[in-house]
PDB file of N, CA and C in Angstrom:
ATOM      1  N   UNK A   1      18.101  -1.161 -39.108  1.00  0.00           N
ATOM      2  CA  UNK A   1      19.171  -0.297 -39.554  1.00  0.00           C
ATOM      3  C   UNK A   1      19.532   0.677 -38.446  1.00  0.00           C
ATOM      4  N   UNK A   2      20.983   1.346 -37.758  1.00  0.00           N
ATOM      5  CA  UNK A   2      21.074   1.974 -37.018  1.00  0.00           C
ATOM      6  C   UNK A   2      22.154   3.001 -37.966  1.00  0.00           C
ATOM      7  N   UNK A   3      21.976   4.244 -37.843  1.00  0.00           N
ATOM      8  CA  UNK A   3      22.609   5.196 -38.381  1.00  0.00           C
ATOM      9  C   UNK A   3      23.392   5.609 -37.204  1.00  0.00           C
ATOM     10  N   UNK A   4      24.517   5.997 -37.391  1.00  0.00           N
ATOM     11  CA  UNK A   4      25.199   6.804 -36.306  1.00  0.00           C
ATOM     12  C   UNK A   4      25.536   8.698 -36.511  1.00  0.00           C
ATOM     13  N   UNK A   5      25.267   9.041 -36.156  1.00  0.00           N
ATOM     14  CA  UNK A   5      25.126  10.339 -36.055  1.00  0.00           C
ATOM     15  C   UNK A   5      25.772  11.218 -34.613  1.00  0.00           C
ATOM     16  N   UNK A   6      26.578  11.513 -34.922  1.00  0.00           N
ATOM     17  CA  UNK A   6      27.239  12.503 -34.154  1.00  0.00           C
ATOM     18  C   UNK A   6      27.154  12.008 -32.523  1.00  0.00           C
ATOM     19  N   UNK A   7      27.885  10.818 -32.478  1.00  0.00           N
ATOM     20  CA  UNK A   7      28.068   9.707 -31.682  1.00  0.00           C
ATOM     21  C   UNK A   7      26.400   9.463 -30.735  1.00  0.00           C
ATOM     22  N   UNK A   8      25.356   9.087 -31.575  1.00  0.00           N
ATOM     23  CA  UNK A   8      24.209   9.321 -31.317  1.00  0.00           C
ATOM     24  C   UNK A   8      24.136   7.746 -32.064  1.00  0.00           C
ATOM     25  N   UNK A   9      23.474   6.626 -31.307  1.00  0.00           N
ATOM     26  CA  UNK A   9      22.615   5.230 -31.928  1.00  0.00           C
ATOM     27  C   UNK A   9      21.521   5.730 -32.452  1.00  0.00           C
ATOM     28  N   UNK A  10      20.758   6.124 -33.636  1.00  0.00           N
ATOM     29  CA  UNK A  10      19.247   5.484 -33.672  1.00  0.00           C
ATOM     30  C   UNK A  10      18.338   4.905 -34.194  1.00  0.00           C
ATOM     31  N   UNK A  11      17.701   4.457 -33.306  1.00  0.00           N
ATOM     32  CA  UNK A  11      17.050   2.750 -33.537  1.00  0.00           C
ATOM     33  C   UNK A  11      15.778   3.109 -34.271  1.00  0.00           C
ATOM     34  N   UNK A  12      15.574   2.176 -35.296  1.00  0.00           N
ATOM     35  CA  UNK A  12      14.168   2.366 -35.403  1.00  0.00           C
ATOM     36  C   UNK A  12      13.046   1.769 -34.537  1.00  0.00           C
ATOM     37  N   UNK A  13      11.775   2.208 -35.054  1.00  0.00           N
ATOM     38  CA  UNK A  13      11.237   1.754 -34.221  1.00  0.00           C
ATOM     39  C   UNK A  13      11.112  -0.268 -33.709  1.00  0.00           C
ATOM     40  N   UNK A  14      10.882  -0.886 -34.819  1.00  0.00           N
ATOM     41  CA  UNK A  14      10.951  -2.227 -34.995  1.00  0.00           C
ATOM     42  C   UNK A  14      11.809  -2.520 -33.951  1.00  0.00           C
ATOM     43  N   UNK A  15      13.465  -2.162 -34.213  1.00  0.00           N
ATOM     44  CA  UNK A  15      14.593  -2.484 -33.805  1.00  0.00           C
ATOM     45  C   UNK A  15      14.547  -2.440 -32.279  1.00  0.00           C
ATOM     46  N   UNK A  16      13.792  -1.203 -31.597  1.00  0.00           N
ATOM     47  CA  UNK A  16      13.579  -0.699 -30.406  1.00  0.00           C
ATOM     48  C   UNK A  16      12.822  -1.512 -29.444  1.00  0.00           C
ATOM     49  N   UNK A  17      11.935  -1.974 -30.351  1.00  0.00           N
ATOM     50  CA  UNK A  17      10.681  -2.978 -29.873  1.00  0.00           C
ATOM     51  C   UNK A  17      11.416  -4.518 -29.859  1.00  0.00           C
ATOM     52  N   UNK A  18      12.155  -4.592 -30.644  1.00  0.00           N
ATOM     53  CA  UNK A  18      12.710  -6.169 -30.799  1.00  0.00           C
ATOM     54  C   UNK A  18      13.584  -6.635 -29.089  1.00  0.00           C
ATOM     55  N   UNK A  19      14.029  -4.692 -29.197  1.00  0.00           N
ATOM     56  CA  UNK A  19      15.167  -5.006 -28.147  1.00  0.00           C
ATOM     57  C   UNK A  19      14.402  -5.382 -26.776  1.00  0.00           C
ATOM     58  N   UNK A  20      13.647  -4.018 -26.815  1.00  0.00           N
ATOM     59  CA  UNK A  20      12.440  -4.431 -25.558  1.00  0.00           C
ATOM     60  C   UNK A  20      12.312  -5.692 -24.992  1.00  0.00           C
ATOM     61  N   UNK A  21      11.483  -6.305 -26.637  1.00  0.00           N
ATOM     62  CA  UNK A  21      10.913  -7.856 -25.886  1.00  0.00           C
ATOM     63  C   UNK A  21      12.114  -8.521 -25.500  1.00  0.00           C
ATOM     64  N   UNK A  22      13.299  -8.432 -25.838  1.00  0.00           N
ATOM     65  CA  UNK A  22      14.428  -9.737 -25.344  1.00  0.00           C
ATOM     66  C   UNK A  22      14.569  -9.292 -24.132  1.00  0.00           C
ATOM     67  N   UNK A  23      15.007  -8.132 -23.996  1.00  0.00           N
ATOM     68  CA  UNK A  23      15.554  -7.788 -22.211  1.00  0.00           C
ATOM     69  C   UNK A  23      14.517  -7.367 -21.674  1.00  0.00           C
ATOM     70  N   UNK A  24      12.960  -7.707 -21.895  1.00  0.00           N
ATOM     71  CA  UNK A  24      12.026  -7.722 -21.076  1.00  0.00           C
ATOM     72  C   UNK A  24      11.896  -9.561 -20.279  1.00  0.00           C
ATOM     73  N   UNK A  25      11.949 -10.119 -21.687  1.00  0.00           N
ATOM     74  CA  UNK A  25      11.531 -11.399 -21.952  1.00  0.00           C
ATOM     75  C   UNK A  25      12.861 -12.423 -20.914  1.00  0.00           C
ATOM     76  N   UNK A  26      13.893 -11.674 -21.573  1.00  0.00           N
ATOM     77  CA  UNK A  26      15.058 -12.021 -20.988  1.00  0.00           C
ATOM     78  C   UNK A  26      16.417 -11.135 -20.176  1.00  0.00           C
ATOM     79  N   UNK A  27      15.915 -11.049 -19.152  1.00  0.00           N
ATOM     80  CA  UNK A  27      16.698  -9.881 -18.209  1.00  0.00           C
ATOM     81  C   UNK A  27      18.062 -10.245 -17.814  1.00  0.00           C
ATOM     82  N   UNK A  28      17.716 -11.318 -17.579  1.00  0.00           N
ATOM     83  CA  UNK A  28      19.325 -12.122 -16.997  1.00  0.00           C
ATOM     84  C   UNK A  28      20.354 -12.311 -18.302  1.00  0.00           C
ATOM     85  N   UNK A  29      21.383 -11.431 -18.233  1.00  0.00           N
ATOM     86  CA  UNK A  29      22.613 -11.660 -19.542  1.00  0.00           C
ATOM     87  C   UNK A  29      24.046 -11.988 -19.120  1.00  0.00           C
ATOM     88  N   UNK A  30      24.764 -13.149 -19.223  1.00  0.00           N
ATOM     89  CA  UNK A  30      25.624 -13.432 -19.098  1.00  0.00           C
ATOM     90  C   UNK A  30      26.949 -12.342 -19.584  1.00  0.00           C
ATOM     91  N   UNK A  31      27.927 -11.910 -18.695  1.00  0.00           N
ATOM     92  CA  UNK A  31      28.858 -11.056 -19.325  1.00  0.00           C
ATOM     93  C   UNK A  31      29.523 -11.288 -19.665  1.00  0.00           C
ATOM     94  N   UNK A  32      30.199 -12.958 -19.744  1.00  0.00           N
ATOM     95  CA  UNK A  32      31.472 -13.340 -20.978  1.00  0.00           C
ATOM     96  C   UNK A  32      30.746 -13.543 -22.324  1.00  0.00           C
ATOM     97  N   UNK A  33      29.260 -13.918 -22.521  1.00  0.00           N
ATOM     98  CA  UNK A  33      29.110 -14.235 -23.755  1.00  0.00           C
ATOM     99  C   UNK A  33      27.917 -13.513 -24.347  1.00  0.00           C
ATOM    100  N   UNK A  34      26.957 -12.999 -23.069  1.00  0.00           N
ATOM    101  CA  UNK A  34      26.274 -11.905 -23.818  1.00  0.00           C
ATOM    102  C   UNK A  34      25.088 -12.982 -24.541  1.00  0.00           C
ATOM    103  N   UNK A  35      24.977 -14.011 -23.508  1.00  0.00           N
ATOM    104  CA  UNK A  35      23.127 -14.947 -23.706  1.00  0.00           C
ATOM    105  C   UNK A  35      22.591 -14.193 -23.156  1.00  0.00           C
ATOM    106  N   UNK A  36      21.500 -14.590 -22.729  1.00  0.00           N
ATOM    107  CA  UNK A  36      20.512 -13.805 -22.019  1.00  0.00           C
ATOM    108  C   UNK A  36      19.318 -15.353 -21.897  1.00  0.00           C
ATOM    109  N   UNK A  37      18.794 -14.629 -20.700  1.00  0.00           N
ATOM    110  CA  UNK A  37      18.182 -16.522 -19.871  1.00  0.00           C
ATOM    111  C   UNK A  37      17.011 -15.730 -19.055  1.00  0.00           C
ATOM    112  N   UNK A  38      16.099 -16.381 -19.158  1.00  0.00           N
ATOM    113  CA  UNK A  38      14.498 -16.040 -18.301  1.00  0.00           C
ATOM    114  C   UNK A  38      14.554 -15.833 -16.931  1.00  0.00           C
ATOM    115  N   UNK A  39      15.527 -16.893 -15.971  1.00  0.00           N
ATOM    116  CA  UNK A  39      15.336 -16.741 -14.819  1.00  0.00           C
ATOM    117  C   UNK A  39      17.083 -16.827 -14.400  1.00  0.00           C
ATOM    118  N   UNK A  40      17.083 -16.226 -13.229  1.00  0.00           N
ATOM    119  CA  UNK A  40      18.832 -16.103 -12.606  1.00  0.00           C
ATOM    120  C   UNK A  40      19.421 -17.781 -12.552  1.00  0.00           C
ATOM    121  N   UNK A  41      18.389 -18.277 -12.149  1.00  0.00           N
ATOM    122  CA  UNK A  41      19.014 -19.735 -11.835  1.00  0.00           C
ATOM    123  C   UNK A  41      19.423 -20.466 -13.320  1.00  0.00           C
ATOM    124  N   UNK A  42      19.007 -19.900 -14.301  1.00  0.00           N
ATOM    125  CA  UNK A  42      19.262 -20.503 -15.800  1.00  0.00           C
ATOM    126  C   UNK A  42      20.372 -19.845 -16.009  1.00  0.00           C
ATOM    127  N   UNK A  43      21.393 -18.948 -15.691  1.00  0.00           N
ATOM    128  CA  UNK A  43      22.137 -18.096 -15.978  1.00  0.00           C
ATOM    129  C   UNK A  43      22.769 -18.270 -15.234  1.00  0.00           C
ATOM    130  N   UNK A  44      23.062 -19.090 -13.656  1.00  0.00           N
ATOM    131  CA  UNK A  44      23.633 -19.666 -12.784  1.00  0.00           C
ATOM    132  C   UNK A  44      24.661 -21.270 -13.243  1.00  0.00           C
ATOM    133  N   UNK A  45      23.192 -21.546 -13.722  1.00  0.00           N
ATOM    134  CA  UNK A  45      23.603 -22.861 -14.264  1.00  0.00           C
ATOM    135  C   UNK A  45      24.422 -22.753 -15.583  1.00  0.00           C
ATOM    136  N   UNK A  46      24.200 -22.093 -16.368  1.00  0.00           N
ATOM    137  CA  UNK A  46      24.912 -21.674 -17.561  1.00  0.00           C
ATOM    138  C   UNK A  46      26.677 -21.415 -17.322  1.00  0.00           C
ATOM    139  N   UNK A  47      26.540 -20.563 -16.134  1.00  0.00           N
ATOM    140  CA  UNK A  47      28.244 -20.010 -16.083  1.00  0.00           C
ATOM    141  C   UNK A  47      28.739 -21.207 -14.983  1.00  0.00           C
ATOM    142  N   UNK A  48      28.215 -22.245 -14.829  1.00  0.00           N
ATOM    143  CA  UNK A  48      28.958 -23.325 -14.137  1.00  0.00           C
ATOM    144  C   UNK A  48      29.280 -24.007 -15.160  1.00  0.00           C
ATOM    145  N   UNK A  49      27.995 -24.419 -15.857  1.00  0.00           N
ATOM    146  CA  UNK A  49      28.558 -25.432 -17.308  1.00  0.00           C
ATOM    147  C   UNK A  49      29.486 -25.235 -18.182  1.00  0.00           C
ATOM    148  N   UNK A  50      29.292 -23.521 -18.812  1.00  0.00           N
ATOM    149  CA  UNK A  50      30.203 -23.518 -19.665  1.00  0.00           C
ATOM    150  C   UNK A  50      31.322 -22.413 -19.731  1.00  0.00           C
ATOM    151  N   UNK A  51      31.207 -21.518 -18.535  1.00  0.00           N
ATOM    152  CA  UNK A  51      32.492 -20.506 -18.231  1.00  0.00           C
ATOM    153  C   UNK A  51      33.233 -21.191 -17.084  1.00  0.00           C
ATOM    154  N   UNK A  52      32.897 -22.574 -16.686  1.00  0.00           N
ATOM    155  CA  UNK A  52      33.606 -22.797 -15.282  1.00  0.00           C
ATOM    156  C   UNK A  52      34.437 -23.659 -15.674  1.00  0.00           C
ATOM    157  N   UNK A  53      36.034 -22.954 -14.946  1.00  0.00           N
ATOM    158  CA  UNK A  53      37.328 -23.713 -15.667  1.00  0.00           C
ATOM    159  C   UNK A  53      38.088 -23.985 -14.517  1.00  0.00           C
TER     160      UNK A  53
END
């Protein structure tokens, strides 16, 4: 649940921790679609396959 408060996010704790592990787990995030991939070269390969027009 995130309440907004006086243009203030806050997270609970769970929520905080969830976020952690992904953008620990997964650092590399694509900016048209907002994946997120383990290593740069998976995130390389990603925006050739499916953002390359």
């Amino acid at each position: 649940m995130v309440d907004i408060k006086s243009d203030q996010i806050i997270e609970t704790s769970e929520e905080r921790k969830e976020r952690f592990l992904l953008e620990f787990e997964k650092p590399f995030k694509c900016e048209k679609c907002n994946e997120r991939f383990k290593k740069k070269k998976y995130l390389r390969e990603h925006k050739s396959e499916v953002h390359s027009y």
